[in-house]
PDB file of N, CA and C in Angstrom:
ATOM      1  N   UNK A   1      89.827  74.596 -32.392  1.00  0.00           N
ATOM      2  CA  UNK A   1      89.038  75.172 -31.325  1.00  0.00           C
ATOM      3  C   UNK A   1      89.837  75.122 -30.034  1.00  0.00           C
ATOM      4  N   UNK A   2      90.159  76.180 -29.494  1.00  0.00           N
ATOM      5  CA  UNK A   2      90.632  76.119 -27.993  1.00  0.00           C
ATOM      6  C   UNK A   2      89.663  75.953 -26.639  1.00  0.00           C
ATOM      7  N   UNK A   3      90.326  75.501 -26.201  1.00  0.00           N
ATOM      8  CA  UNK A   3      89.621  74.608 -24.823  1.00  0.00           C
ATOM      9  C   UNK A   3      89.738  76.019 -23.723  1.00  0.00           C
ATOM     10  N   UNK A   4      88.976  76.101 -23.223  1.00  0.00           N
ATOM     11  CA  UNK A   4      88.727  77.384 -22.422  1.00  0.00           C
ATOM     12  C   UNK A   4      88.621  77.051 -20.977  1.00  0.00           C
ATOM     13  N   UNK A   5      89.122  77.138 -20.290  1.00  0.00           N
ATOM     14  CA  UNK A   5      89.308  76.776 -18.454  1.00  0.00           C
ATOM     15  C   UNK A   5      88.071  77.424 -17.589  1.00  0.00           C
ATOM     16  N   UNK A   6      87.474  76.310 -17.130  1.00  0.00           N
ATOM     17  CA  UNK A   6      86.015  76.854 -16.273  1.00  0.00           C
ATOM     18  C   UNK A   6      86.823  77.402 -15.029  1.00  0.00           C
ATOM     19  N   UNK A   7      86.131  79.033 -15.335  1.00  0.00           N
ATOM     20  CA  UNK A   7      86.024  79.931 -13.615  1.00  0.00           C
ATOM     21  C   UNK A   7      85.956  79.113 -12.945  1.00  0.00           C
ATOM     22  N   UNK A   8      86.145  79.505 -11.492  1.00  0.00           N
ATOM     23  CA  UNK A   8      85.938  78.968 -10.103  1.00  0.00           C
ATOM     24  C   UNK A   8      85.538  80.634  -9.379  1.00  0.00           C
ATOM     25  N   UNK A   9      84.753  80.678  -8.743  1.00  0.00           N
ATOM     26  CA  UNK A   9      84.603  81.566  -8.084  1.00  0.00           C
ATOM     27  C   UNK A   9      84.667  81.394  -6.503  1.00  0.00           C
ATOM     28  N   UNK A  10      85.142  82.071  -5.518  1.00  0.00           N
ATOM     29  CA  UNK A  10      84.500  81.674  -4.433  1.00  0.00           C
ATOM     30  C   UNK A  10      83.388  81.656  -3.549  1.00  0.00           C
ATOM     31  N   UNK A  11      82.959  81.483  -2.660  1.00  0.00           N
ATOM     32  CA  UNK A  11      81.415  81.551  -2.274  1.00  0.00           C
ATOM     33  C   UNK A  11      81.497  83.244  -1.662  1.00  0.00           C
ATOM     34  N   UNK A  12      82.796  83.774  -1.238  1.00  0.00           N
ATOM     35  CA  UNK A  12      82.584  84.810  -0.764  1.00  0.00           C
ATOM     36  C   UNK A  12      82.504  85.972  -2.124  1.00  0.00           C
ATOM     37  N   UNK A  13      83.151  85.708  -3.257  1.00  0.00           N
ATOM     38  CA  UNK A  13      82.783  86.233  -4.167  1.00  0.00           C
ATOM     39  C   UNK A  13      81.515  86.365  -4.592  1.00  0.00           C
ATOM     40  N   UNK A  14      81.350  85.057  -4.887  1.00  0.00           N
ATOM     41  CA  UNK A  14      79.625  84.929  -4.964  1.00  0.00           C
ATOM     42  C   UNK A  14      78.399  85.998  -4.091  1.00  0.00           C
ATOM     43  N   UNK A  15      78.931  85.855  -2.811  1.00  0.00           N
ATOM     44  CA  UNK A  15      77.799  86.428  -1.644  1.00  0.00           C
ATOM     45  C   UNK A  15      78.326  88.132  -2.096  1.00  0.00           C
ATOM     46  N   UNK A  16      79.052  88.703  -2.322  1.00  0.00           N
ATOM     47  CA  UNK A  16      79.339  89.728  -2.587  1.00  0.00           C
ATOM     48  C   UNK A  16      78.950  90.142  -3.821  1.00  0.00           C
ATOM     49  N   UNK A  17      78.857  89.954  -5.065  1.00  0.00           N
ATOM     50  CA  UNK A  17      78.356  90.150  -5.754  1.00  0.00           C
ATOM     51  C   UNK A  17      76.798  89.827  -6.186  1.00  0.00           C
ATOM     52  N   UNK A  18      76.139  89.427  -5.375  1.00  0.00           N
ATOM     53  CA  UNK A  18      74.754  88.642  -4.814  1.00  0.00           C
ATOM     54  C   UNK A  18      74.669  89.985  -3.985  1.00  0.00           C
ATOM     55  N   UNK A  19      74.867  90.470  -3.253  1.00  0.00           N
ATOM     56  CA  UNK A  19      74.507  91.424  -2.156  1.00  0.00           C
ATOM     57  C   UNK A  19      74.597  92.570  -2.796  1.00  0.00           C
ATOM     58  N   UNK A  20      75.525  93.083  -4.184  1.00  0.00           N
ATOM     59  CA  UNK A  20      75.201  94.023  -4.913  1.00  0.00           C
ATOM     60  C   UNK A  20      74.186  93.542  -6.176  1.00  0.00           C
ATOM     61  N   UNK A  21      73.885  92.609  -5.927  1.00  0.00           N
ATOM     62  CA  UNK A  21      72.257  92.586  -7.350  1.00  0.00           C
ATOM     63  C   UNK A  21      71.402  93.089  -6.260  1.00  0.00           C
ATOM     64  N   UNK A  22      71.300  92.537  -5.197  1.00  0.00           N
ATOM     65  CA  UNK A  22      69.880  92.844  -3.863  1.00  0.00           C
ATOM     66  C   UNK A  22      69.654  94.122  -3.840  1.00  0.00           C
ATOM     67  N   UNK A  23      70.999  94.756  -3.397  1.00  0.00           N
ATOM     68  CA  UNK A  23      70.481  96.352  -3.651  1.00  0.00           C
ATOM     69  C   UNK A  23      70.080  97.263  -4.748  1.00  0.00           C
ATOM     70  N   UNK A  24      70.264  96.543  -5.699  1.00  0.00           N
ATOM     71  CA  UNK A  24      69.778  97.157  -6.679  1.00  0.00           C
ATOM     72  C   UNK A  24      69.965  98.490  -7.055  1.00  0.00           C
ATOM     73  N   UNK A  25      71.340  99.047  -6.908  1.00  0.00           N
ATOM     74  CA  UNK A  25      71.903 100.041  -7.439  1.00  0.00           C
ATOM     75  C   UNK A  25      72.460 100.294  -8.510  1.00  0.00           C
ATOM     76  N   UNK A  26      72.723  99.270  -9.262  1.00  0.00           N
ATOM     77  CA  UNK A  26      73.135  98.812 -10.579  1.00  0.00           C
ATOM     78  C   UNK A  26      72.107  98.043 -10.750  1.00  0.00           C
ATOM     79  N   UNK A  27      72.198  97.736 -12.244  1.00  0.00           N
ATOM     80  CA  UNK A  27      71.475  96.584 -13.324  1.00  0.00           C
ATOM     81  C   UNK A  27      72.321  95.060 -13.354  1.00  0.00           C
ATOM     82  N   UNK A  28      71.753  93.717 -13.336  1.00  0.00           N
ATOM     83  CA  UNK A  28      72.385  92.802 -13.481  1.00  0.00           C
ATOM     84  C   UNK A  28      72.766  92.849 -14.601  1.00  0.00           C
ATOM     85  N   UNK A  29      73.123  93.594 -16.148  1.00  0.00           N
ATOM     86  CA  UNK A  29      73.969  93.877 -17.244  1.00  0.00           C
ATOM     87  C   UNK A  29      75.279  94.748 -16.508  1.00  0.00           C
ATOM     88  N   UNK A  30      74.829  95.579 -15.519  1.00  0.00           N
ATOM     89  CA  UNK A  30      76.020  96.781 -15.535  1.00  0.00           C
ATOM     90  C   UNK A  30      76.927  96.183 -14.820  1.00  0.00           C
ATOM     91  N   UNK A  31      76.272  95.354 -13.950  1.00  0.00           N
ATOM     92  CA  UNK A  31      77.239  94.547 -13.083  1.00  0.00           C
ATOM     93  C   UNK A  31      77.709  92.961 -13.680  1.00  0.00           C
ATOM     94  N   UNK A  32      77.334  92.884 -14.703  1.00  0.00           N
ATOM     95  CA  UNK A  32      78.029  91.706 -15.586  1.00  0.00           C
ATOM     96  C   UNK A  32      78.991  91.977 -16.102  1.00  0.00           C
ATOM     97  N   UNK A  33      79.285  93.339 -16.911  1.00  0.00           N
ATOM     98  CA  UNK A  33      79.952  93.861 -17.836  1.00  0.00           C
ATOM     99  C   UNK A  33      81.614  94.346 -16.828  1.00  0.00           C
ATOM    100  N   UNK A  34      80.660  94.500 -15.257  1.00  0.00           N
ATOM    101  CA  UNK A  34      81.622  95.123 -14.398  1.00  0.00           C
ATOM    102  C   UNK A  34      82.634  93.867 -13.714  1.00  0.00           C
ATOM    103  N   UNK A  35      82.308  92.644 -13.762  1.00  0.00           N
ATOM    104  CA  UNK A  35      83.175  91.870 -12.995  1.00  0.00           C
ATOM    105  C   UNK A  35      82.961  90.742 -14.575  1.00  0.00           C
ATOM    106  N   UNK A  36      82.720  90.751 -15.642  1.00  0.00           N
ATOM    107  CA  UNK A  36      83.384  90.109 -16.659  1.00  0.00           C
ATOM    108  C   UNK A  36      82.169  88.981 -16.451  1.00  0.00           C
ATOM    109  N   UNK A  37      81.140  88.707 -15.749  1.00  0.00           N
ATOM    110  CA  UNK A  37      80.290  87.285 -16.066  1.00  0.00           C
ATOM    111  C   UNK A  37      79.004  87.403 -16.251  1.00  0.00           C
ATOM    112  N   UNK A  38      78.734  86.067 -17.062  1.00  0.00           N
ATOM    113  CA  UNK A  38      77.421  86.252 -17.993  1.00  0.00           C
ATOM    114  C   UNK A  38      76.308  86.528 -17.324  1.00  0.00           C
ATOM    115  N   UNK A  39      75.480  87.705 -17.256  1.00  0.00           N
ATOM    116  CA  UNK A  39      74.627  88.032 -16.707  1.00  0.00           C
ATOM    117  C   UNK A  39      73.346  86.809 -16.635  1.00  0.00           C
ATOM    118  N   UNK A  40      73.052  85.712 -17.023  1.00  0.00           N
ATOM    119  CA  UNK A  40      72.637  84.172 -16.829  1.00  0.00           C
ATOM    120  C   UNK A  40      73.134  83.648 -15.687  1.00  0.00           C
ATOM    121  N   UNK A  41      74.674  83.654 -15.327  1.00  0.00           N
ATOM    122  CA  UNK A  41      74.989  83.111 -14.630  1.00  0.00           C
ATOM    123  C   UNK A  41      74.866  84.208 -13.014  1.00  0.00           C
ATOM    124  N   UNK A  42      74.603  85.489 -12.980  1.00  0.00           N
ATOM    125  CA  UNK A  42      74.304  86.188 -12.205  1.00  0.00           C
ATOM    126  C   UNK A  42      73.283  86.046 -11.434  1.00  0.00           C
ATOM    127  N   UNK A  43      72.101  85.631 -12.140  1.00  0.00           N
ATOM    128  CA  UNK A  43      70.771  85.425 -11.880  1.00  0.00           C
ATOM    129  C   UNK A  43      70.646  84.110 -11.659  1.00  0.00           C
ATOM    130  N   UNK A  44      71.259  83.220 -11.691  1.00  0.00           N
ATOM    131  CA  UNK A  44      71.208  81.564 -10.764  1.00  0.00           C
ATOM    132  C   UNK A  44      72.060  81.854  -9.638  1.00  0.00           C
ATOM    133  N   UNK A  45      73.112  83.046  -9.122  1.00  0.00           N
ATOM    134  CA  UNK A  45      73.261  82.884  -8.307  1.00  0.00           C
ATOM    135  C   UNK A  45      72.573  83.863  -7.204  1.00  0.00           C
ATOM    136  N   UNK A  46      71.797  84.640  -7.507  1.00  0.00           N
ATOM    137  CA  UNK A  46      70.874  85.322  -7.352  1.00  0.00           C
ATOM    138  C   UNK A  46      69.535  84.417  -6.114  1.00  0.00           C
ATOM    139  N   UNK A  47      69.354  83.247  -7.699  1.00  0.00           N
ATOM    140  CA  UNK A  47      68.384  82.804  -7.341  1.00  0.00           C
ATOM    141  C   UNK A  47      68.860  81.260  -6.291  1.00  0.00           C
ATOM    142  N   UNK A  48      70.029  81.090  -6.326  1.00  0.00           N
ATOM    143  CA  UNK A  48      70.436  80.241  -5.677  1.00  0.00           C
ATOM    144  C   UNK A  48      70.134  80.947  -3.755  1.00  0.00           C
ATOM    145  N   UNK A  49      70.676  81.880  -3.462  1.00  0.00           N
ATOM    146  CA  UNK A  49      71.102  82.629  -2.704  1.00  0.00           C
ATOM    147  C   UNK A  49      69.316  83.042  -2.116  1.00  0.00           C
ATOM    148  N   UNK A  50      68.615  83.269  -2.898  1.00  0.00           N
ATOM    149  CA  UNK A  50      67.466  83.492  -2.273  1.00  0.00           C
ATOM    150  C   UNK A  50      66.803  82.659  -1.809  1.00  0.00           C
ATOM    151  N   UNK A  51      66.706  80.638  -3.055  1.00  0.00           N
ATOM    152  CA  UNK A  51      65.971  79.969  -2.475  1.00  0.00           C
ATOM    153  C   UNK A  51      66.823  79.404  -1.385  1.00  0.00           C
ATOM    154  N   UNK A  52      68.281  79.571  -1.070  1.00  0.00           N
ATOM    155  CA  UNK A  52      68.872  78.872   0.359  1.00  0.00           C
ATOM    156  C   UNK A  52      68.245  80.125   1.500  1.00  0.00           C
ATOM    157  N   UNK A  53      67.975  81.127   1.521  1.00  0.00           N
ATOM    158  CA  UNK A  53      68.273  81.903   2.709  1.00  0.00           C
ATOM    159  C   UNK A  53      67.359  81.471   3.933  1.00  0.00           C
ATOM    160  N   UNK A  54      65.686  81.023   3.547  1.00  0.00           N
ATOM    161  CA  UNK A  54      65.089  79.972   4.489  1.00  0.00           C
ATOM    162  C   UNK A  54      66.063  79.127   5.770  1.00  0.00           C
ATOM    163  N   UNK A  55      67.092  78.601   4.652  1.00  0.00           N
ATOM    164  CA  UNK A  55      68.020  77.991   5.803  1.00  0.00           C
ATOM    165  C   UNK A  55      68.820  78.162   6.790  1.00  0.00           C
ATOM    166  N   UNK A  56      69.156  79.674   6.199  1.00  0.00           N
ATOM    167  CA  UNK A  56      70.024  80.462   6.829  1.00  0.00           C
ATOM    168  C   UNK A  56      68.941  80.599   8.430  1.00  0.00           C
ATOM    169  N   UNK A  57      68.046  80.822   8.420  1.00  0.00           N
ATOM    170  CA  UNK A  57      67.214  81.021   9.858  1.00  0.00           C
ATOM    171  C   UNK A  57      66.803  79.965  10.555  1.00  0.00           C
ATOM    172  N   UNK A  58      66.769  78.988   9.459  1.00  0.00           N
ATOM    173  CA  UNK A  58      66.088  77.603  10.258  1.00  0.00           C
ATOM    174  C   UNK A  58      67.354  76.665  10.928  1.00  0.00           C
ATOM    175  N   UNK A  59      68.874  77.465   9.929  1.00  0.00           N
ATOM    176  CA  UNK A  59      69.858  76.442  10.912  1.00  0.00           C
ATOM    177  C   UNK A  59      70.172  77.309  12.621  1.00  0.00           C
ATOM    178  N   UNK A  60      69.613  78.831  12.305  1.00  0.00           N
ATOM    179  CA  UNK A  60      70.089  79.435  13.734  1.00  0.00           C
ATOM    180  C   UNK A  60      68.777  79.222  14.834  1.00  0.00           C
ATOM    181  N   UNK A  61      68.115  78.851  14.186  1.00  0.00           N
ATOM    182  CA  UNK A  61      66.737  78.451  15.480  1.00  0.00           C
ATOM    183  C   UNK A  61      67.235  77.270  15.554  1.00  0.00           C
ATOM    184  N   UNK A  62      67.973  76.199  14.885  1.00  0.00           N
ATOM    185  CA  UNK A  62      68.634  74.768  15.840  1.00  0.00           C
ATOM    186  C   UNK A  62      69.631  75.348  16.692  1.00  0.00           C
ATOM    187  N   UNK A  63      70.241  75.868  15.800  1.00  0.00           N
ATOM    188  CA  UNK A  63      71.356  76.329  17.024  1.00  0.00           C
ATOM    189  C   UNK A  63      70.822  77.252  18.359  1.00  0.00           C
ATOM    190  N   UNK A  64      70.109  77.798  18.436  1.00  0.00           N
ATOM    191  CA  UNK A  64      69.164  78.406  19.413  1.00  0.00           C
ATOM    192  C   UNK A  64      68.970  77.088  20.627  1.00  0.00           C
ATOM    193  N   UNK A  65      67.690  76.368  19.615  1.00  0.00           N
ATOM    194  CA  UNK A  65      67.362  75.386  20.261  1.00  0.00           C
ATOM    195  C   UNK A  65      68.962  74.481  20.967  1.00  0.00           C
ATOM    196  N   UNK A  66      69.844  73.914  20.415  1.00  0.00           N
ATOM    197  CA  UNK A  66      70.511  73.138  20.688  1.00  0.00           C
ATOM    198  C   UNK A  66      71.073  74.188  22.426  1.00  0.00           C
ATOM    199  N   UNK A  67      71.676  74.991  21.976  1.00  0.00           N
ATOM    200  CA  UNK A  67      72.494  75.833  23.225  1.00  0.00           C
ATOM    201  C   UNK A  67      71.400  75.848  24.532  1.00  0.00           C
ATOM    202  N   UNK A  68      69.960  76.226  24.066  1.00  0.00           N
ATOM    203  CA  UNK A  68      68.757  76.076  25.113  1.00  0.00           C
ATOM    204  C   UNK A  68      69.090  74.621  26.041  1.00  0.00           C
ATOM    205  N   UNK A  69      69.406  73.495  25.223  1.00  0.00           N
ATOM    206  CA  UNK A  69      68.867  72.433  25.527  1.00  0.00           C
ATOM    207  C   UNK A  69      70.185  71.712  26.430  1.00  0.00           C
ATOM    208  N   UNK A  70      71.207  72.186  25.781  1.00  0.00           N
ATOM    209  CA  UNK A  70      72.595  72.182  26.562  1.00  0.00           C
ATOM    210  C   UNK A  70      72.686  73.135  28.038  1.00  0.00           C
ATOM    211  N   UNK A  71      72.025  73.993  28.199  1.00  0.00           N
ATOM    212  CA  UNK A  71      71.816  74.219  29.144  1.00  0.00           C
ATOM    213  C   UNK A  71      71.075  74.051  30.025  1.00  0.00           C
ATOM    214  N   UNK A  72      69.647  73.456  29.291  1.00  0.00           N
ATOM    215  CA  UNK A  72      68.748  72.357  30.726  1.00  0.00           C
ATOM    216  C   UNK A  72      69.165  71.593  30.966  1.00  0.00           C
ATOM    217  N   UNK A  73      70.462  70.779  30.265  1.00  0.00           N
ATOM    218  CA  UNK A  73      70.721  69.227  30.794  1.00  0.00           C
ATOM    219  C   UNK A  73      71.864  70.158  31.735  1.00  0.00           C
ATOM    220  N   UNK A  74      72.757  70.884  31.569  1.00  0.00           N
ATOM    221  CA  UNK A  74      73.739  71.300  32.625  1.00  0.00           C
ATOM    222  C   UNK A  74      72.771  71.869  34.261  1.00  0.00           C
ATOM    223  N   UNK A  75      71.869  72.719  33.931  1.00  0.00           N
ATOM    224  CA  UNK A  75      70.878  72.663  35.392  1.00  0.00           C
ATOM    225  C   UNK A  75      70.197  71.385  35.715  1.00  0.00           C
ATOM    226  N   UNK A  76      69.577  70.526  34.780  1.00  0.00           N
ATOM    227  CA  UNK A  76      69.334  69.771  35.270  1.00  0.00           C
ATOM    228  C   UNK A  76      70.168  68.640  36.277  1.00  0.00           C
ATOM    229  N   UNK A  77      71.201  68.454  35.667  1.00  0.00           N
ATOM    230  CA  UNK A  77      72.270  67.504  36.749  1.00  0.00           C
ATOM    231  C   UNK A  77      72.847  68.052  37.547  1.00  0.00           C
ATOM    232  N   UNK A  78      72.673  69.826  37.913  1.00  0.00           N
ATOM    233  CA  UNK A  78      73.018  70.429  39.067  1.00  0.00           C
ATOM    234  C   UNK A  78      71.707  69.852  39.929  1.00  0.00           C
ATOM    235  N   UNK A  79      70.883  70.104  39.245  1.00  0.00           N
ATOM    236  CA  UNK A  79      69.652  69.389  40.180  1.00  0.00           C
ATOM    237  C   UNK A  79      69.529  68.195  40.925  1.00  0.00           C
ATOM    238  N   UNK A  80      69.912  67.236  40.319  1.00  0.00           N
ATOM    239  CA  UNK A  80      70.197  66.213  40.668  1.00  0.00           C
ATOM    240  C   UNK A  80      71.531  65.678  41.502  1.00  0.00           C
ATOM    241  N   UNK A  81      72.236  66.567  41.432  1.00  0.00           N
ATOM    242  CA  UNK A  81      73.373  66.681  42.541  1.00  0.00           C
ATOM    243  C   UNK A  81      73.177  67.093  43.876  1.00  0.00           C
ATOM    244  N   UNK A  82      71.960  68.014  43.559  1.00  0.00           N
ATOM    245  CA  UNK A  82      71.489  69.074  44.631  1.00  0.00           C
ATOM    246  C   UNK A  82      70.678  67.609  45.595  1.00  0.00           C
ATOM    247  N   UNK A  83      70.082  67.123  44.914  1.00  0.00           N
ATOM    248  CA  UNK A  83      69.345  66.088  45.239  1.00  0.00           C
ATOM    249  C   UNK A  83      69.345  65.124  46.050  1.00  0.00           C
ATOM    250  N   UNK A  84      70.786  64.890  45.489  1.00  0.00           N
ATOM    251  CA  UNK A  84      71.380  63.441  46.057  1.00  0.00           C
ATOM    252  C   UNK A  84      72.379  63.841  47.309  1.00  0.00           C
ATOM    253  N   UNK A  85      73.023  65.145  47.400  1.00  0.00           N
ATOM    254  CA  UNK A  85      73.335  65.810  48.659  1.00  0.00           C
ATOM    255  C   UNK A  85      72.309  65.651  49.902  1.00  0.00           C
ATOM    256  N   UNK A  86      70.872  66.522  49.021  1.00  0.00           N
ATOM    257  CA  UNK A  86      69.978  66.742  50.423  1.00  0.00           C
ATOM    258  C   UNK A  86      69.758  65.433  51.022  1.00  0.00           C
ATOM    259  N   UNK A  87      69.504  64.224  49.933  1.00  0.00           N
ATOM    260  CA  UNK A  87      68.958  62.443  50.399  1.00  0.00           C
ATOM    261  C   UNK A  87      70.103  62.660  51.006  1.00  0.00           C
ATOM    262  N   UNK A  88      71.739  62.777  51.273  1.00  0.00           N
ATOM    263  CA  UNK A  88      72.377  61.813  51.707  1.00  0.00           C
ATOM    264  C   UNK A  88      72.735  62.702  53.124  1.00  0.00           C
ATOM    265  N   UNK A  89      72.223  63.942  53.519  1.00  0.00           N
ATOM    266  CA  UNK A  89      72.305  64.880  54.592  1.00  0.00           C
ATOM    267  C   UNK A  89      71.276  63.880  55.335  1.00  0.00           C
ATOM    268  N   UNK A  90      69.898  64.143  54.741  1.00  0.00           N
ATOM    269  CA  UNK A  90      68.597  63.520  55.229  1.00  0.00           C
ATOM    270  C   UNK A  90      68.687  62.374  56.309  1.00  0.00           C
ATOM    271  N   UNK A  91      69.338  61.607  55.183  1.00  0.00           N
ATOM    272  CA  UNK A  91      69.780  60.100  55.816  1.00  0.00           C
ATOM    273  C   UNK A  91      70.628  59.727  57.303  1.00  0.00           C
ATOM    274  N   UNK A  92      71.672  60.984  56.777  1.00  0.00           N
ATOM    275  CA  UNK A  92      73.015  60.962  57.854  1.00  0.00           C
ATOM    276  C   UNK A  92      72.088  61.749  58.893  1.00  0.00           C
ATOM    277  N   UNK A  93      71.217  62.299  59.294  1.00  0.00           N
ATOM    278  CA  UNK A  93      70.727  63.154  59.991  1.00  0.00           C
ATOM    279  C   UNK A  93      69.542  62.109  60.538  1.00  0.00           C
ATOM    280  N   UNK A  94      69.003  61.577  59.847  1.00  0.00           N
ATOM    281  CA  UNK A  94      67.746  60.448  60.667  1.00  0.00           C
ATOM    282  C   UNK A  94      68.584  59.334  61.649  1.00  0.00           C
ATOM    283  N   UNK A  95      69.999  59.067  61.057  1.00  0.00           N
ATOM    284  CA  UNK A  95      70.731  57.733  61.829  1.00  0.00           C
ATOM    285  C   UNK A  95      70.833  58.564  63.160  1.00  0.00           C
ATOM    286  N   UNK A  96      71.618  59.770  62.772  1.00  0.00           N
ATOM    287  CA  UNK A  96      72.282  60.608  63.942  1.00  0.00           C
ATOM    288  C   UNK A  96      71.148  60.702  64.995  1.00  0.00           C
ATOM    289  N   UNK A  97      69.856  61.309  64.480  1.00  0.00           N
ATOM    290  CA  UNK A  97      68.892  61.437  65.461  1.00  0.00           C
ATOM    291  C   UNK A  97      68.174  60.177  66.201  1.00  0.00           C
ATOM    292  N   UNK A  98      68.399  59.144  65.448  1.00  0.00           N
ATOM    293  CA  UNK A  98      68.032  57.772  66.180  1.00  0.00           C
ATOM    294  C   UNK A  98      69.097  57.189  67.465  1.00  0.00           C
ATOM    295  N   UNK A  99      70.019  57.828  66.722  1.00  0.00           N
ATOM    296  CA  UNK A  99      71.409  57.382  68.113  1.00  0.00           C
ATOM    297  C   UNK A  99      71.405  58.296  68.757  1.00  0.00           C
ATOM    298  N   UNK A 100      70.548  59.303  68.612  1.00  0.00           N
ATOM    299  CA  UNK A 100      70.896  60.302  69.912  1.00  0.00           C
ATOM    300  C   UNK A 100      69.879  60.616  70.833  1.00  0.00           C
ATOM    301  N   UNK A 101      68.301  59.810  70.422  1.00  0.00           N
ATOM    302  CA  UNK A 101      66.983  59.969  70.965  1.00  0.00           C
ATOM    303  C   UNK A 101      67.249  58.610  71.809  1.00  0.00           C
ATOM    304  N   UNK A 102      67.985  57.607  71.709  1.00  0.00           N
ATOM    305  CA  UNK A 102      68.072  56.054  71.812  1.00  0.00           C
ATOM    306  C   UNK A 102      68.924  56.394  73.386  1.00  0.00           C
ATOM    307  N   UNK A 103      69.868  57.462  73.321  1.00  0.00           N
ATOM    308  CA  UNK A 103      71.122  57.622  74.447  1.00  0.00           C
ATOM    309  C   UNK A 103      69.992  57.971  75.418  1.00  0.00           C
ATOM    310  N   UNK A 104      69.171  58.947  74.816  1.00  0.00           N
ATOM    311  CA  UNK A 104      68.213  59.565  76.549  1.00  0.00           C
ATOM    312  C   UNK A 104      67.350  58.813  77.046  1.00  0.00           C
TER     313      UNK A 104
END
């Protein structure tokens, strides 16, 4: 009996031949027969590809969220810069006006 070497496919192979079962312009036989693999193994990646795609949206609403949130903390510590300017104008401006109401 000869020992037979397991395929490797790549994932971009995979998504490409996954994106021609979706459209459904061919049969998952016509397109087995057409790239040489067992139409079984077509349909797990089929079904692989459908039950991940959920994720596919739920990782870009983190990433949504994350970039949102990276940008309130960057306004926010403009804020707080803004802040600590006006206190330290405020301040320099109450001494100034005490030494200068004190002269008349």
């Amino acid at each position: 009996m000869q020992n037979q070497k397991k395929k490797h496919y790549t994932a971009e192979f995979k998504a490409q031949v996954v994106r021609e079962i979706l459209k459904e312009e061919k049969t998952v036989s016509q397109l087995s027969a057409e790239y040489g693999i067992h139409s079984s193994q077509l349909y797990k990646w089929r079904d692989q590809a459908v039950a991940g795609s959920p994720s596919l949206f739920h990782e870009q609403a983190e990433k949504n969220q994350a970039e949102k949130e990276a940008e309130w903390q960057k306004e926010r510590e403009a804020l707080y810069a803004e802040i600590g300017r006006l206190t330290t104008e405020k301040t320099w401006l109450e001494k100034k006006s005490r030494t200068f109401f004190k002269e008349r």
